[in-house]
PDB file of N, CA and C in Angstrom:
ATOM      1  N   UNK A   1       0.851  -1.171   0.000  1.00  0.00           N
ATOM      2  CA  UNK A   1       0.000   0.000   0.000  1.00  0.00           C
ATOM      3  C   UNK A   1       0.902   1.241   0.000  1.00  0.00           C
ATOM      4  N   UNK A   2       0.536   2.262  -1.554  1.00  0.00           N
ATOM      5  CA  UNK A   2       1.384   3.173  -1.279  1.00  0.00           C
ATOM      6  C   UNK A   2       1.700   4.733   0.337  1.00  0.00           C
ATOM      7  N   UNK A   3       1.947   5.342   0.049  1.00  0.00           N
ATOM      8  CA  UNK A   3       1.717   6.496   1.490  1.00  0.00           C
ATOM      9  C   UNK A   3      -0.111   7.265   1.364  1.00  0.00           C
ATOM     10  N   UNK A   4       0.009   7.475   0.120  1.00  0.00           N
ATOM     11  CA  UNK A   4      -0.970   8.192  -0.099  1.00  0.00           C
ATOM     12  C   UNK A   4      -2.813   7.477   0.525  1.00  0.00           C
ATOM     13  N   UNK A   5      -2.167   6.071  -0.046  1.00  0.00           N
ATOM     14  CA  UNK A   5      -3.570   5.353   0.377  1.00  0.00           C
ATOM     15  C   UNK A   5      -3.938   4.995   2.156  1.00  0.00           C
ATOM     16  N   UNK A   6      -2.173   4.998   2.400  1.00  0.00           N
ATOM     17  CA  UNK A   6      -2.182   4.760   4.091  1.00  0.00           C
ATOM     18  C   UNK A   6      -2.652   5.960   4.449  1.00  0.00           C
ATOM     19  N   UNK A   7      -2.464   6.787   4.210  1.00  0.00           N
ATOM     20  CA  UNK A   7      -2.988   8.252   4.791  1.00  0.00           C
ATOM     21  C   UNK A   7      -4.092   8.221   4.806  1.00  0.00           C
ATOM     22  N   UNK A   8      -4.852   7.985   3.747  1.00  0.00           N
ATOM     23  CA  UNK A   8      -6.445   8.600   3.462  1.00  0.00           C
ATOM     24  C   UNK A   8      -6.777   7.126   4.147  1.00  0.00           C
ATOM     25  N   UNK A   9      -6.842   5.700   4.626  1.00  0.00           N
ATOM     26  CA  UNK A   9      -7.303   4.724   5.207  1.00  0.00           C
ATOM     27  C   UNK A   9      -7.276   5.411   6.714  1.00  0.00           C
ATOM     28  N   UNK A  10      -5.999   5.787   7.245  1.00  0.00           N
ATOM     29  CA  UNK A  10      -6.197   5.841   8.733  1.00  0.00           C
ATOM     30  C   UNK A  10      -6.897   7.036   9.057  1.00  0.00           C
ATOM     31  N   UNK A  11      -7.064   8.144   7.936  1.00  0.00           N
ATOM     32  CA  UNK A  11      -7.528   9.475   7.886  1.00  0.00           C
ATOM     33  C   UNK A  11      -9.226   9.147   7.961  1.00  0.00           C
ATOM     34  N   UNK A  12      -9.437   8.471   7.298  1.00  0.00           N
ATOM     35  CA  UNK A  12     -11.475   7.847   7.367  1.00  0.00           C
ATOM     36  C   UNK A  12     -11.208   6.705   8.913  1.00  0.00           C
ATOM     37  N   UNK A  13     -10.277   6.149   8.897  1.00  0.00           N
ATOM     38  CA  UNK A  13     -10.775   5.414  10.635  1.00  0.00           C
ATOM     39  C   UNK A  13     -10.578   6.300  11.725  1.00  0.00           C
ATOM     40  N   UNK A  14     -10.053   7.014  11.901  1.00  0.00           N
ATOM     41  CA  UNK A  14      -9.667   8.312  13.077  1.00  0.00           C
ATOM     42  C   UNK A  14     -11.026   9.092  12.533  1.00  0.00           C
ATOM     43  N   UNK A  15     -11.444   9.273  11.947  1.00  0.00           N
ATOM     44  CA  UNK A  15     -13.179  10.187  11.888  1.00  0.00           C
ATOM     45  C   UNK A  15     -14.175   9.083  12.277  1.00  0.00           C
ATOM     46  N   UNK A  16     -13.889   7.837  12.280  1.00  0.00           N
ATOM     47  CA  UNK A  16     -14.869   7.100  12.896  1.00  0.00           C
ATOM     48  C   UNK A  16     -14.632   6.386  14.444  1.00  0.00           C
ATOM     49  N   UNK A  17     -13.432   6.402  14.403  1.00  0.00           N
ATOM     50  CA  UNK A  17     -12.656   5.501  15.917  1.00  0.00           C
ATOM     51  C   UNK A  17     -13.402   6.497  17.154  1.00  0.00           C
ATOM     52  N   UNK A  18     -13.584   5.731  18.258  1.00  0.00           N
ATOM     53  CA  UNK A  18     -13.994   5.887  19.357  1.00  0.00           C
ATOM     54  C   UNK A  18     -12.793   6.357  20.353  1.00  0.00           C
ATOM     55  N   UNK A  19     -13.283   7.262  21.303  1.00  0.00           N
ATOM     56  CA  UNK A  19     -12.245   7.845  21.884  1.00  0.00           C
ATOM     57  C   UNK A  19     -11.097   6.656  22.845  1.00  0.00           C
ATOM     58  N   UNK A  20     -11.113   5.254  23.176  1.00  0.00           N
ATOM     59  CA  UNK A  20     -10.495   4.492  23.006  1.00  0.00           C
ATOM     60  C   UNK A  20      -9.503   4.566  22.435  1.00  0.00           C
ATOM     61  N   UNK A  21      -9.876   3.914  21.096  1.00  0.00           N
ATOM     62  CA  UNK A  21      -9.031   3.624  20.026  1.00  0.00           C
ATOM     63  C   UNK A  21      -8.565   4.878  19.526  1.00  0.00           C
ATOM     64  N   UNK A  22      -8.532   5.980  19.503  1.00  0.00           N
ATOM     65  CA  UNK A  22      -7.848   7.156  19.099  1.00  0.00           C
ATOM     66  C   UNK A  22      -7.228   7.618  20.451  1.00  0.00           C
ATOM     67  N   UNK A  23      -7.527   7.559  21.611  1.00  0.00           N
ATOM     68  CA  UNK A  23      -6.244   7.351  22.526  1.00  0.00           C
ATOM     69  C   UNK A  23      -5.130   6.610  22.046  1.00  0.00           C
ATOM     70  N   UNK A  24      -5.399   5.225  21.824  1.00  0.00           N
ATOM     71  CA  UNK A  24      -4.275   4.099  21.266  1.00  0.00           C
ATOM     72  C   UNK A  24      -3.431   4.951  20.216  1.00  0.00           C
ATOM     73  N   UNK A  25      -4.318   5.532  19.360  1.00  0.00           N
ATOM     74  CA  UNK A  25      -3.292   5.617  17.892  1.00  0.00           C
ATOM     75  C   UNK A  25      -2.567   6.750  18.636  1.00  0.00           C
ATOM     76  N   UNK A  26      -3.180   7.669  19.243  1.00  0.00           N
ATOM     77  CA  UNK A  26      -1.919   8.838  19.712  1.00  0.00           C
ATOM     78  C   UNK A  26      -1.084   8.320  20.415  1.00  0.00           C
ATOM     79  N   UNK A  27      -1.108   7.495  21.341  1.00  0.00           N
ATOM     80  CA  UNK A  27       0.047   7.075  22.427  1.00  0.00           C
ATOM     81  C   UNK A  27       1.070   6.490  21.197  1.00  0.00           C
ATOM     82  N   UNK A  28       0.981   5.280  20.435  1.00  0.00           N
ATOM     83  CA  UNK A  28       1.802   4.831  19.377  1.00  0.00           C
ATOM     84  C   UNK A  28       2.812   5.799  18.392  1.00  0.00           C
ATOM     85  N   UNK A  29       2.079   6.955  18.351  1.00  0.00           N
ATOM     86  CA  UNK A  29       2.712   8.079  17.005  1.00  0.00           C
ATOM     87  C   UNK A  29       2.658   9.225  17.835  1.00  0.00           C
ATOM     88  N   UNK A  30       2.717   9.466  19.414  1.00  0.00           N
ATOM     89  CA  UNK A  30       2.662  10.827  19.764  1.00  0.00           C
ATOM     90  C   UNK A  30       4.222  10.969  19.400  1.00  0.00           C
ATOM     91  N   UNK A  31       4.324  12.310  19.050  1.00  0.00           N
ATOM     92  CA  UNK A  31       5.870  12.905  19.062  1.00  0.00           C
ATOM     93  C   UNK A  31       7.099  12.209  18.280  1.00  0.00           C
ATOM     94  N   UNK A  32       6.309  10.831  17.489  1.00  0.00           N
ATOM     95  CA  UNK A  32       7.543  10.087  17.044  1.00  0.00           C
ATOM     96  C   UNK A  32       8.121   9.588  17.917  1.00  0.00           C
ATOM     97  N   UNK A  33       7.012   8.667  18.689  1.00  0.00           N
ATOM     98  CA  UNK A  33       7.529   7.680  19.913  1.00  0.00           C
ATOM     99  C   UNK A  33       8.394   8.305  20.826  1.00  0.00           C
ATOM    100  N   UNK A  34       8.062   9.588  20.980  1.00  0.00           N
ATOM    101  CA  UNK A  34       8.764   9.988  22.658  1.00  0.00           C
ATOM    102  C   UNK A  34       8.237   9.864  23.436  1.00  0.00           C
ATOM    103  N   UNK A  35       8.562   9.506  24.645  1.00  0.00           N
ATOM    104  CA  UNK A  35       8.539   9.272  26.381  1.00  0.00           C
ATOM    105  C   UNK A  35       8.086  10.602  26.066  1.00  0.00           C
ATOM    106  N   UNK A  36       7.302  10.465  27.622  1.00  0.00           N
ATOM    107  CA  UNK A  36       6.855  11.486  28.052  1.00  0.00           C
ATOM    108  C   UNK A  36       7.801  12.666  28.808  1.00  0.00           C
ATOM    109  N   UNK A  37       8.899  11.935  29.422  1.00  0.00           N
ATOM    110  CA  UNK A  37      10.093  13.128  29.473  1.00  0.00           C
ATOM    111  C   UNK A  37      10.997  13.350  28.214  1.00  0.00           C
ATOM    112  N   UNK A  38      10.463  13.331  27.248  1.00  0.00           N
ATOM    113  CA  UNK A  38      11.102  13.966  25.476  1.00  0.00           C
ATOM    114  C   UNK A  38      12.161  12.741  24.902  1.00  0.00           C
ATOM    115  N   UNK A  39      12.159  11.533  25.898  1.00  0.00           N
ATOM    116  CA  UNK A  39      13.291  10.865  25.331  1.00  0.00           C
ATOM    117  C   UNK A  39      12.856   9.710  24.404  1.00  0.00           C
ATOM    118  N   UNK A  40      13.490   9.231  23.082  1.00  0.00           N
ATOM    119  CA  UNK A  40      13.113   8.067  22.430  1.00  0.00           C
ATOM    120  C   UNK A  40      13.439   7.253  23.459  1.00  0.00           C
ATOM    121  N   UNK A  41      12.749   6.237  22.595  1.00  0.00           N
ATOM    122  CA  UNK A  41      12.510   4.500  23.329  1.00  0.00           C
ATOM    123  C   UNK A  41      14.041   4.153  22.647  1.00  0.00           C
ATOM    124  N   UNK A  42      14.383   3.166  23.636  1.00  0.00           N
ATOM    125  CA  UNK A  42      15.058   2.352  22.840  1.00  0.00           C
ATOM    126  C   UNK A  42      15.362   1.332  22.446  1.00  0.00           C
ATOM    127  N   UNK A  43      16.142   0.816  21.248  1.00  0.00           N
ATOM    128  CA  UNK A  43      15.493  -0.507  20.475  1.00  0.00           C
ATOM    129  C   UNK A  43      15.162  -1.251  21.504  1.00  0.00           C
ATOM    130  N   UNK A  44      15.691  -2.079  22.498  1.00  0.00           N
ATOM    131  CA  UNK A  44      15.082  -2.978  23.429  1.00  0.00           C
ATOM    132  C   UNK A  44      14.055  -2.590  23.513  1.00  0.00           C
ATOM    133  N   UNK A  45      13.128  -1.243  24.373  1.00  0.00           N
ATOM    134  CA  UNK A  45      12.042  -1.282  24.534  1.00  0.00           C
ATOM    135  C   UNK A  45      10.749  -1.780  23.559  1.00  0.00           C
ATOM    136  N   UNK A  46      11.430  -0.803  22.174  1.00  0.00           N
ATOM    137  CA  UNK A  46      10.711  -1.111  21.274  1.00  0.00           C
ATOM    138  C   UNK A  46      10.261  -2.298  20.627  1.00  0.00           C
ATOM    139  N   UNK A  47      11.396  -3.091  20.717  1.00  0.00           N
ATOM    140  CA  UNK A  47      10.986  -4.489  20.608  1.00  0.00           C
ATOM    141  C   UNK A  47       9.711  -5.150  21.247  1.00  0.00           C
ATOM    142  N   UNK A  48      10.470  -5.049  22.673  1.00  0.00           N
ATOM    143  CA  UNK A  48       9.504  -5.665  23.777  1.00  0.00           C
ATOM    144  C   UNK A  48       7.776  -5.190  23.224  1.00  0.00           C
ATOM    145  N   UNK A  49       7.600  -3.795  23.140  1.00  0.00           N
ATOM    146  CA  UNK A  49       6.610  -3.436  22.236  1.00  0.00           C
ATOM    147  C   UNK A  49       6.249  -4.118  21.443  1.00  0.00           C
ATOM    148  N   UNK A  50       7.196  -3.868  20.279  1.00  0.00           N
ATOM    149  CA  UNK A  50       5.765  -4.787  19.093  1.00  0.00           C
ATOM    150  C   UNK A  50       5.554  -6.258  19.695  1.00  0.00           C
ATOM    151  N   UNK A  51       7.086  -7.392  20.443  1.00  0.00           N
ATOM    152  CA  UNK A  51       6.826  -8.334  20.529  1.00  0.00           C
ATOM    153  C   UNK A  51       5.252  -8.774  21.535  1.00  0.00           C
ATOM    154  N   UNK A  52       4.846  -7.671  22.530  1.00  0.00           N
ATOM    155  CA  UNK A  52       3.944  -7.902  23.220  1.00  0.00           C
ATOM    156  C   UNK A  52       2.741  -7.377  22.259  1.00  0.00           C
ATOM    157  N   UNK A  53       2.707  -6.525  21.280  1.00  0.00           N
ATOM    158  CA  UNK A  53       1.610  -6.366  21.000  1.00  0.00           C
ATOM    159  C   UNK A  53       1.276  -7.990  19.828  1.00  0.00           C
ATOM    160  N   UNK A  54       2.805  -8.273  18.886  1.00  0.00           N
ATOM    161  CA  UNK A  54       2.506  -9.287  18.395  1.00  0.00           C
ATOM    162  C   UNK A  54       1.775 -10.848  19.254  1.00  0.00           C
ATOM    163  N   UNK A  55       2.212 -10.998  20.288  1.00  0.00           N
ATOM    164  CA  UNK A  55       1.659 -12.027  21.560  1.00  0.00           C
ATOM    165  C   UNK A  55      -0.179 -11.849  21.558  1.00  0.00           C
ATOM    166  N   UNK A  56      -0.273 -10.430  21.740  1.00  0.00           N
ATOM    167  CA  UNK A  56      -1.549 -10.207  21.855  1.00  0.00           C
ATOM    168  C   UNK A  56      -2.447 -10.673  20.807  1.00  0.00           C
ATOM    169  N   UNK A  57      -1.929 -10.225  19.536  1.00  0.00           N
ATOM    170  CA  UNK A  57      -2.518 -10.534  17.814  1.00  0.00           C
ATOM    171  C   UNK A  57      -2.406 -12.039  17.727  1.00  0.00           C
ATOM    172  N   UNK A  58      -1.785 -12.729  18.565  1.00  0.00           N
ATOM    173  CA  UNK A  58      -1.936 -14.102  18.365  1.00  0.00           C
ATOM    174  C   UNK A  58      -2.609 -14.579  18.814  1.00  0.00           C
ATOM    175  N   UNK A  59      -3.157 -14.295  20.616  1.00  0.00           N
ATOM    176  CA  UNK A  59      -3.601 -15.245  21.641  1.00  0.00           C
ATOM    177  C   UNK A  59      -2.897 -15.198  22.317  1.00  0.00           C
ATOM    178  N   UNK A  60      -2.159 -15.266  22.242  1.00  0.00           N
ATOM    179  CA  UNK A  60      -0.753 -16.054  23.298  1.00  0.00           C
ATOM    180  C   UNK A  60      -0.754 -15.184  24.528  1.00  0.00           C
ATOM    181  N   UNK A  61      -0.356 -14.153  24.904  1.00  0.00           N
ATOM    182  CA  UNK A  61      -0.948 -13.088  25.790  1.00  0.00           C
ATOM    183  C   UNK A  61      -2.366 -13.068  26.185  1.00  0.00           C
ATOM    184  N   UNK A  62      -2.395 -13.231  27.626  1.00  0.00           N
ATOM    185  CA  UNK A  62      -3.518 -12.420  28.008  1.00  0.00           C
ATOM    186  C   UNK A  62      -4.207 -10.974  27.894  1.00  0.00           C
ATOM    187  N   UNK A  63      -5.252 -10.744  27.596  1.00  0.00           N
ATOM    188  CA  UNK A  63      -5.067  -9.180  27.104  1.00  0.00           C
ATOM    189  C   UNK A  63      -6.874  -9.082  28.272  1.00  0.00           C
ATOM    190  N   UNK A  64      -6.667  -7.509  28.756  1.00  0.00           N
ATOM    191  CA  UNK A  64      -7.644  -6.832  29.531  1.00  0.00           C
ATOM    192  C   UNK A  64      -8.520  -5.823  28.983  1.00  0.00           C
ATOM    193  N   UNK A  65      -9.791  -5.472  29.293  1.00  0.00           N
ATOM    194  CA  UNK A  65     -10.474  -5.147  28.158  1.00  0.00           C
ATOM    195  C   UNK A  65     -10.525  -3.349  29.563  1.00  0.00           C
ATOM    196  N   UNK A  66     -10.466  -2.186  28.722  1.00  0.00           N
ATOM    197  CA  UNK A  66     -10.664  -1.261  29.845  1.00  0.00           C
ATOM    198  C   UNK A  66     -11.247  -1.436  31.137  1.00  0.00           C
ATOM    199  N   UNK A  67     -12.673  -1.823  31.011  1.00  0.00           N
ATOM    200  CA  UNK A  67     -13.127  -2.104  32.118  1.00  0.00           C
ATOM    201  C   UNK A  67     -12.420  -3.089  33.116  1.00  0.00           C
ATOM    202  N   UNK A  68     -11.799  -4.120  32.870  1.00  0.00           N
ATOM    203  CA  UNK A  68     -11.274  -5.171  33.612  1.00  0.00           C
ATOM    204  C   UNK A  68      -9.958  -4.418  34.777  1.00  0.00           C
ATOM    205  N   UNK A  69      -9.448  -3.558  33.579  1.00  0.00           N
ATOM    206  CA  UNK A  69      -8.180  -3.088  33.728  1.00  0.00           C
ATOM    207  C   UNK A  69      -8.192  -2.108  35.218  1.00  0.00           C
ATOM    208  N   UNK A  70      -9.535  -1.247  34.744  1.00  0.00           N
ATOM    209  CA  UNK A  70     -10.074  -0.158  35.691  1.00  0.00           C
ATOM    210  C   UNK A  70     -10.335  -1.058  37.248  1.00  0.00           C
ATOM    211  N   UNK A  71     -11.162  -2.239  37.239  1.00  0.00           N
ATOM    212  CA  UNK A  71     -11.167  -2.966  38.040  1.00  0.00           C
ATOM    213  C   UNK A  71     -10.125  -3.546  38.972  1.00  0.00           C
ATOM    214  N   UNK A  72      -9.594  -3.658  37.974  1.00  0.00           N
ATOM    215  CA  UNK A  72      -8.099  -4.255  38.733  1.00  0.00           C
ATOM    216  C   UNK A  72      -8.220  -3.423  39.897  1.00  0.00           C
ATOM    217  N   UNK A  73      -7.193  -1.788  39.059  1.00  0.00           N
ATOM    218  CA  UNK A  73      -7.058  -0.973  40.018  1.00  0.00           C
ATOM    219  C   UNK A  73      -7.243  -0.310  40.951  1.00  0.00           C
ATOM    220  N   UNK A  74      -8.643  -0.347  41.158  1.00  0.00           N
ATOM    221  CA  UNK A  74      -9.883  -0.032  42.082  1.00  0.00           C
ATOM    222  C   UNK A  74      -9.417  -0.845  43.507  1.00  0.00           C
ATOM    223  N   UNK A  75      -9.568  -2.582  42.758  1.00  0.00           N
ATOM    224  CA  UNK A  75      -9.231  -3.460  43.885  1.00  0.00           C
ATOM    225  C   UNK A  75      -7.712  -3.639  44.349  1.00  0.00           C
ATOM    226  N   UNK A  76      -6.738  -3.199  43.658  1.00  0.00           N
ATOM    227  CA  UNK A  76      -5.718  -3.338  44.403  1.00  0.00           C
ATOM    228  C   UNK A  76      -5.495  -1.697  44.973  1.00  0.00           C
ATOM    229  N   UNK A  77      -5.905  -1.157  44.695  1.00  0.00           N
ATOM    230  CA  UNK A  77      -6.227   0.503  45.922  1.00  0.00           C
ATOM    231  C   UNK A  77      -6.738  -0.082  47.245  1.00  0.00           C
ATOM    232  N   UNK A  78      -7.286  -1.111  47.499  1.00  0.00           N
ATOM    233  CA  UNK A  78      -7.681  -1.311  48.794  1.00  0.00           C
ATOM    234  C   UNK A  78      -7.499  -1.776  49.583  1.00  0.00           C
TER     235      UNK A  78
END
């Protein structure tokens, strides 16, 4: 897929994505993957990244759905 078509695909799903999933896409592409104190990741991290998101796309990982997640934290606050 050339640039032009990637653009205009993620450009029509970001006008439809739910504030969720357009959280997700900003955290992934904020700043050109900077930390929140301005610093790149580095390759190790990044790895670990895709390799956990690849785990997830398989099964293989357990994965938490917001609500679960929120739960968690609720109960281990107490």
């Amino acid at each position: 897929m050339d640039v032009v078509a990637l653009r205009e695909k993620l450009h029509d799903y970001i006008n439809i994505a739910d504030e969720q999933h357009l959280s997700a896409i900003y955290v992934l592409v904020r700043d050109n993957t900077l930390s929140e104190s301005g610093e790149k990741y580095d390759e190790a991290t990044m790895n670990m990244i895709y390799e956990r998101r690849e785990n997830h796309r398989k099964g293989i990982s357990k994965s938490y759905t917001v609500e679960e997640s929120m739960e968690m934290i609720r109960n281990h606050k107490k």
